[in-house]
C-alpha atoms as a PDB file:
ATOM      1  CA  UNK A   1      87.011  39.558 -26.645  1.00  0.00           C
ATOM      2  CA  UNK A   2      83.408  40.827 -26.739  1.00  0.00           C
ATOM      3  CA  UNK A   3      83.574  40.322 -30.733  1.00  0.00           C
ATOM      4  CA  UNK A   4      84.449  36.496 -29.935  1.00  0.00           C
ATOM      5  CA  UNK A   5      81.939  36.212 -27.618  1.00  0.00           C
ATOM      6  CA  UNK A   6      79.420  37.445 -29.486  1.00  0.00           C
ATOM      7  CA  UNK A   7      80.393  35.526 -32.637  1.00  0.00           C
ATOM      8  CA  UNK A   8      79.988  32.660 -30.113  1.00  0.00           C
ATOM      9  CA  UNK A   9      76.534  33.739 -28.787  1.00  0.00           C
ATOM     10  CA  UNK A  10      75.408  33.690 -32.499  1.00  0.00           C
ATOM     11  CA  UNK A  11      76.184  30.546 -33.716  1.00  0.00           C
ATOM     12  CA  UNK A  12      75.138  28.588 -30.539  1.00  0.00           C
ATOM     13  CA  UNK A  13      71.392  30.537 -31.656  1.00  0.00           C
ATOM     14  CA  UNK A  14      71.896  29.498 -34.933  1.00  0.00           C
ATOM     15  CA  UNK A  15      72.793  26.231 -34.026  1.00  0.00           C
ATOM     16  CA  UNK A  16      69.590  26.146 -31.430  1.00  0.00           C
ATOM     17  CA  UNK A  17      67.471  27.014 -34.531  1.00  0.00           C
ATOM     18  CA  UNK A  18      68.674  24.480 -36.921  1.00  0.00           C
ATOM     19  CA  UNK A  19      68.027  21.879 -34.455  1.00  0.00           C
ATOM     20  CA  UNK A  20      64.437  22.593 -33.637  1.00  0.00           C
ATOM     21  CA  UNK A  21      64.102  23.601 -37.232  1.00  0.00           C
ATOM     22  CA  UNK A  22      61.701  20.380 -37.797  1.00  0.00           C
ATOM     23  CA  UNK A  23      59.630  20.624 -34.217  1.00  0.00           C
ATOM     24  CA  UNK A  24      56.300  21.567 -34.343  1.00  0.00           C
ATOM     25  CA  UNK A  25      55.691  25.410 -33.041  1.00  0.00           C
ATOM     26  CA  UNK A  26      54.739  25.048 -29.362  1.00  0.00           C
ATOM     27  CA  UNK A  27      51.228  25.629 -28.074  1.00  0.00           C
ATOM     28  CA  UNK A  28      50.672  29.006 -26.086  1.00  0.00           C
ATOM     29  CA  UNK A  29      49.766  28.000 -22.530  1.00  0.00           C
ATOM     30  CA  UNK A  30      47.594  30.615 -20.139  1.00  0.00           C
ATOM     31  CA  UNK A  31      47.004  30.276 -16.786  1.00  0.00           C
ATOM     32  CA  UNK A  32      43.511  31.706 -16.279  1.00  0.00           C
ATOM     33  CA  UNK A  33      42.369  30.760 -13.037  1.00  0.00           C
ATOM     34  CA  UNK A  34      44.428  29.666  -9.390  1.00  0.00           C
ATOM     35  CA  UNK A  35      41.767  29.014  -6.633  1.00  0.00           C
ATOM     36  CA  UNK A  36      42.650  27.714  -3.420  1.00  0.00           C
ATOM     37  CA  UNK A  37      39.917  25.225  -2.292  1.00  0.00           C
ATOM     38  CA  UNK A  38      38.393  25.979   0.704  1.00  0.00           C
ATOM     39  CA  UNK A  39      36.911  22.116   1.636  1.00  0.00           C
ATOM     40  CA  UNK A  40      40.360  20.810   0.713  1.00  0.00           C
ATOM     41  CA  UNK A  41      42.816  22.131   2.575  1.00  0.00           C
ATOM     42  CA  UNK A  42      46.075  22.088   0.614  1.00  0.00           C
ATOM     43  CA  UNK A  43      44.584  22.014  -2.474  1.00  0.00           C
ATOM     44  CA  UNK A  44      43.756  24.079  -5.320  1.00  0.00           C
ATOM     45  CA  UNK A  45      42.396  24.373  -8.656  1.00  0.00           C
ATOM     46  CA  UNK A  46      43.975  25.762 -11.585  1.00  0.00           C
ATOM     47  CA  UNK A  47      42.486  26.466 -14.830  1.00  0.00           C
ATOM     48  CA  UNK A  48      45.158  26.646 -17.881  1.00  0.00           C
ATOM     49  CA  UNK A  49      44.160  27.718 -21.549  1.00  0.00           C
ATOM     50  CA  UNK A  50      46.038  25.971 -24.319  1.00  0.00           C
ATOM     51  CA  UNK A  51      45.887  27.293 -27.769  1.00  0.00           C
ATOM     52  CA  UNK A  52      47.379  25.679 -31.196  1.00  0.00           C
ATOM     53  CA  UNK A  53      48.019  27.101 -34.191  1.00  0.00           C
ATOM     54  CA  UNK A  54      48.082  25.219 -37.008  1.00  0.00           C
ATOM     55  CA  UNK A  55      50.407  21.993 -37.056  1.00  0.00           C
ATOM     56  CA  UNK A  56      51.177  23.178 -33.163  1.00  0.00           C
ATOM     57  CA  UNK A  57      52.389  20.733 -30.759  1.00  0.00           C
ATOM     58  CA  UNK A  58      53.650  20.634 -26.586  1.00  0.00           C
ATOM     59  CA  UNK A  59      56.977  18.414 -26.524  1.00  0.00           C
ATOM     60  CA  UNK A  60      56.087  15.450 -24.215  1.00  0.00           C
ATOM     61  CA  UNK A  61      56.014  16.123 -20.933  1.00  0.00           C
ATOM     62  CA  UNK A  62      54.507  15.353 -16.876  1.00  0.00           C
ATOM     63  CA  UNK A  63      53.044  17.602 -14.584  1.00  0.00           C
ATOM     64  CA  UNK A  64      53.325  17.784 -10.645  1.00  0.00           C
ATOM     65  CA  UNK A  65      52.584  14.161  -8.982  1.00  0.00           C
ATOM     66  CA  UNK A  66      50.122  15.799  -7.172  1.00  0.00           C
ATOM     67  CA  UNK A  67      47.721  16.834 -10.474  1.00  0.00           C
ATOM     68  CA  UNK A  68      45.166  15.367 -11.244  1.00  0.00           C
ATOM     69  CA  UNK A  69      43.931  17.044 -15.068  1.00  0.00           C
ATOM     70  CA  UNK A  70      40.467  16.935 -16.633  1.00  0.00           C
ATOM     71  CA  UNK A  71      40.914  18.515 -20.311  1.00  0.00           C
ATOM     72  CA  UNK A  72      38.171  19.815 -22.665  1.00  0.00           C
ATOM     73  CA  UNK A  73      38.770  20.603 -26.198  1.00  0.00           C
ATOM     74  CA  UNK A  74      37.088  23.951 -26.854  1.00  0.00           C
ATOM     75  CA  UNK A  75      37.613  24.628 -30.725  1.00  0.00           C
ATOM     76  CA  UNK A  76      38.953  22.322 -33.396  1.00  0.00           C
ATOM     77  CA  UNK A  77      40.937  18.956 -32.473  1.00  0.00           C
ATOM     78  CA  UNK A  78      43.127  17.760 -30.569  1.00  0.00           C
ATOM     79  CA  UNK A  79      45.628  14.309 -30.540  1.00  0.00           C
ATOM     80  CA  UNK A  80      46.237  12.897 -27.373  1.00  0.00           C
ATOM     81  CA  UNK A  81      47.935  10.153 -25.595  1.00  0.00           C
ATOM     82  CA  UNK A  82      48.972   9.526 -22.197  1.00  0.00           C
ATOM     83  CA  UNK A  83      50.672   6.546 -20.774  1.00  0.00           C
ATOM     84  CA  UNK A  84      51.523   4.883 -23.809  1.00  0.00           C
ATOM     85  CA  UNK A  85      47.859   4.645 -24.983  1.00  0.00           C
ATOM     86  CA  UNK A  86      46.973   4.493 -28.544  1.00  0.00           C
ATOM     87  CA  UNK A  87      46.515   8.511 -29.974  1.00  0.00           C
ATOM     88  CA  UNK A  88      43.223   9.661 -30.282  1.00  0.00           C
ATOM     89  CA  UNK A  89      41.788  12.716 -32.181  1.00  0.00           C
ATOM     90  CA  UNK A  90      39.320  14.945 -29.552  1.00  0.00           C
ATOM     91  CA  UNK A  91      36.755  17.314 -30.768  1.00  0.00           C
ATOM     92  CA  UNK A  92      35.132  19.984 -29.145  1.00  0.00           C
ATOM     93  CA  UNK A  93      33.253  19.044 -26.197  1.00  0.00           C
ATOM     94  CA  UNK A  94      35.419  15.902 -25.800  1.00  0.00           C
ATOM     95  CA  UNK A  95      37.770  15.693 -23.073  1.00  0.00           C
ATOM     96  CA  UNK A  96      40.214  12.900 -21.211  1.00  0.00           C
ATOM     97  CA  UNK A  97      41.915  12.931 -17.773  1.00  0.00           C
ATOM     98  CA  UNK A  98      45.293  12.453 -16.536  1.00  0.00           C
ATOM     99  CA  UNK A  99      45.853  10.742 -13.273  1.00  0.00           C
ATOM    100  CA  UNK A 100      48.800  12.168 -11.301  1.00  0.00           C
ATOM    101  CA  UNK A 101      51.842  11.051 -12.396  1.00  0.00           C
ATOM    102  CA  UNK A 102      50.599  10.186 -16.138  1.00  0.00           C
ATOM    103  CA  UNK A 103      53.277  11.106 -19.106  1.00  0.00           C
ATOM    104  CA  UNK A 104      51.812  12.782 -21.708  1.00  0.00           C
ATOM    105  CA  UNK A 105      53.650  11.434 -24.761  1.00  0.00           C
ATOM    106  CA  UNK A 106      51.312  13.742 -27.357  1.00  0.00           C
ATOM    107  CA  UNK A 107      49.352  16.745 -27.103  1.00  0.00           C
ATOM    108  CA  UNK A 108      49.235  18.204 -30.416  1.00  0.00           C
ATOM    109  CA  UNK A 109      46.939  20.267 -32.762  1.00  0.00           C
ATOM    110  CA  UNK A 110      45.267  17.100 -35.033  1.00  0.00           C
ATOM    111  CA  UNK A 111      44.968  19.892 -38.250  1.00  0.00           C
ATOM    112  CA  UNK A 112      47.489  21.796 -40.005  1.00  0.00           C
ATOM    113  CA  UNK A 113      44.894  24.475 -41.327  1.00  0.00           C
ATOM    114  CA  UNK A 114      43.096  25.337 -38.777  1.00  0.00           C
ATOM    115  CA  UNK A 115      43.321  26.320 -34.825  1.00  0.00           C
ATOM    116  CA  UNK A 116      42.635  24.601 -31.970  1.00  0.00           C
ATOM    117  CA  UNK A 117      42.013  25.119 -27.729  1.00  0.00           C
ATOM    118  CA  UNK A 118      41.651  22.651 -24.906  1.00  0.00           C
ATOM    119  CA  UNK A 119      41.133  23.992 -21.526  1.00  0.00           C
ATOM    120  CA  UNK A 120      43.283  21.970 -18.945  1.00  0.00           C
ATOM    121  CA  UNK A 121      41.681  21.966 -15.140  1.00  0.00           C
ATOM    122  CA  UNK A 122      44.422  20.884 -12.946  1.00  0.00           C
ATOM    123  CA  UNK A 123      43.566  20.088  -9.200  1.00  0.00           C
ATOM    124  CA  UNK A 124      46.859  19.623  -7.576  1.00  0.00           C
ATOM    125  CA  UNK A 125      48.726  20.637  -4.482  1.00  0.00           C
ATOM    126  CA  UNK A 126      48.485  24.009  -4.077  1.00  0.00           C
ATOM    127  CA  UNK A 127      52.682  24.628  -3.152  1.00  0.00           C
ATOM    128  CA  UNK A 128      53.051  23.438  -6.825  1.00  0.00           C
ATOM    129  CA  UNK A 129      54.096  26.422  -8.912  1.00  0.00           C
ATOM    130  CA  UNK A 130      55.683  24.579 -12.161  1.00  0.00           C
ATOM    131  CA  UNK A 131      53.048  22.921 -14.065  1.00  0.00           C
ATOM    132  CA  UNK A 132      54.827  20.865 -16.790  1.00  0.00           C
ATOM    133  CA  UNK A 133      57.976  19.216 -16.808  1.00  0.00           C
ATOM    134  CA  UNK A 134      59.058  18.365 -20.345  1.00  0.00           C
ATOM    135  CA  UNK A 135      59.975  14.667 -20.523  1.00  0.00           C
ATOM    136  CA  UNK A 136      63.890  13.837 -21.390  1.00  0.00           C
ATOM    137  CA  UNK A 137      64.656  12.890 -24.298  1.00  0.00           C
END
């Protein structure tokens, strides 16, 4: 029985793997600062690190209704769009916003030789503790 289920648990991996074979790698995603804010009660302010390796991507996804993002790119470039607009490449020291409730369709690393960071400021509710909700497909 254990054999079975671990033959079972192996090819459901293997099958997990061969399906997501083609996706980009994901982006590695670092909450590095949570601040309640004082004037708005409520409210807080979250500061999240993204980082892309090479030909790195985040699946399409939304964050919290209540967010309200203001993204910087801090090395190399990123593509962008959100709600349906046409992609755009950002360099460092550009940044874009996403009004609450926005899909972000593509957030992606816009070279496959070299790295790239954006930080994310989110200013949302301060109950909300998942920060991105990856679109179905």
């Amino acid at each position: 029985m254990l054999t079975r289920y671990l033959l079972s648990a192996v090819f459901a991996a293997l099958s997990i793997t061969t399906a997501s074979a083609g996706d980009p790698p994901p982006g590695k995603v670092t909450v590095v600062f949570d601040r309640p804010l004082p004037n708005v009660p409520g409210k807080s302010m979250k500061g999240v690190l993204v980082e892309y390796a090479p030909g790195a991507a985040s699946p399409a996804h939304m964050h919290p209704r209540s967010a309200f993002i203001y993204a910087t790119v801090l090395e190399g470039a990123v593509r962008s769009s959100v709600n349906g607009t046409p992609e755009r490449v950002y360099k460092v020291g550009e940044n874009f916003v996403e009004e609450p409730g926005s899909f972000h369709g593509v957030s992606a690393n816009a070279s496959d030789t070299e790295p790239a960071r954006l930080l994310a400021v989110f200013v949302l509710d301060s109950n909300e503790k998942e920060l991105v909700t990856p679109a179905k497909k």
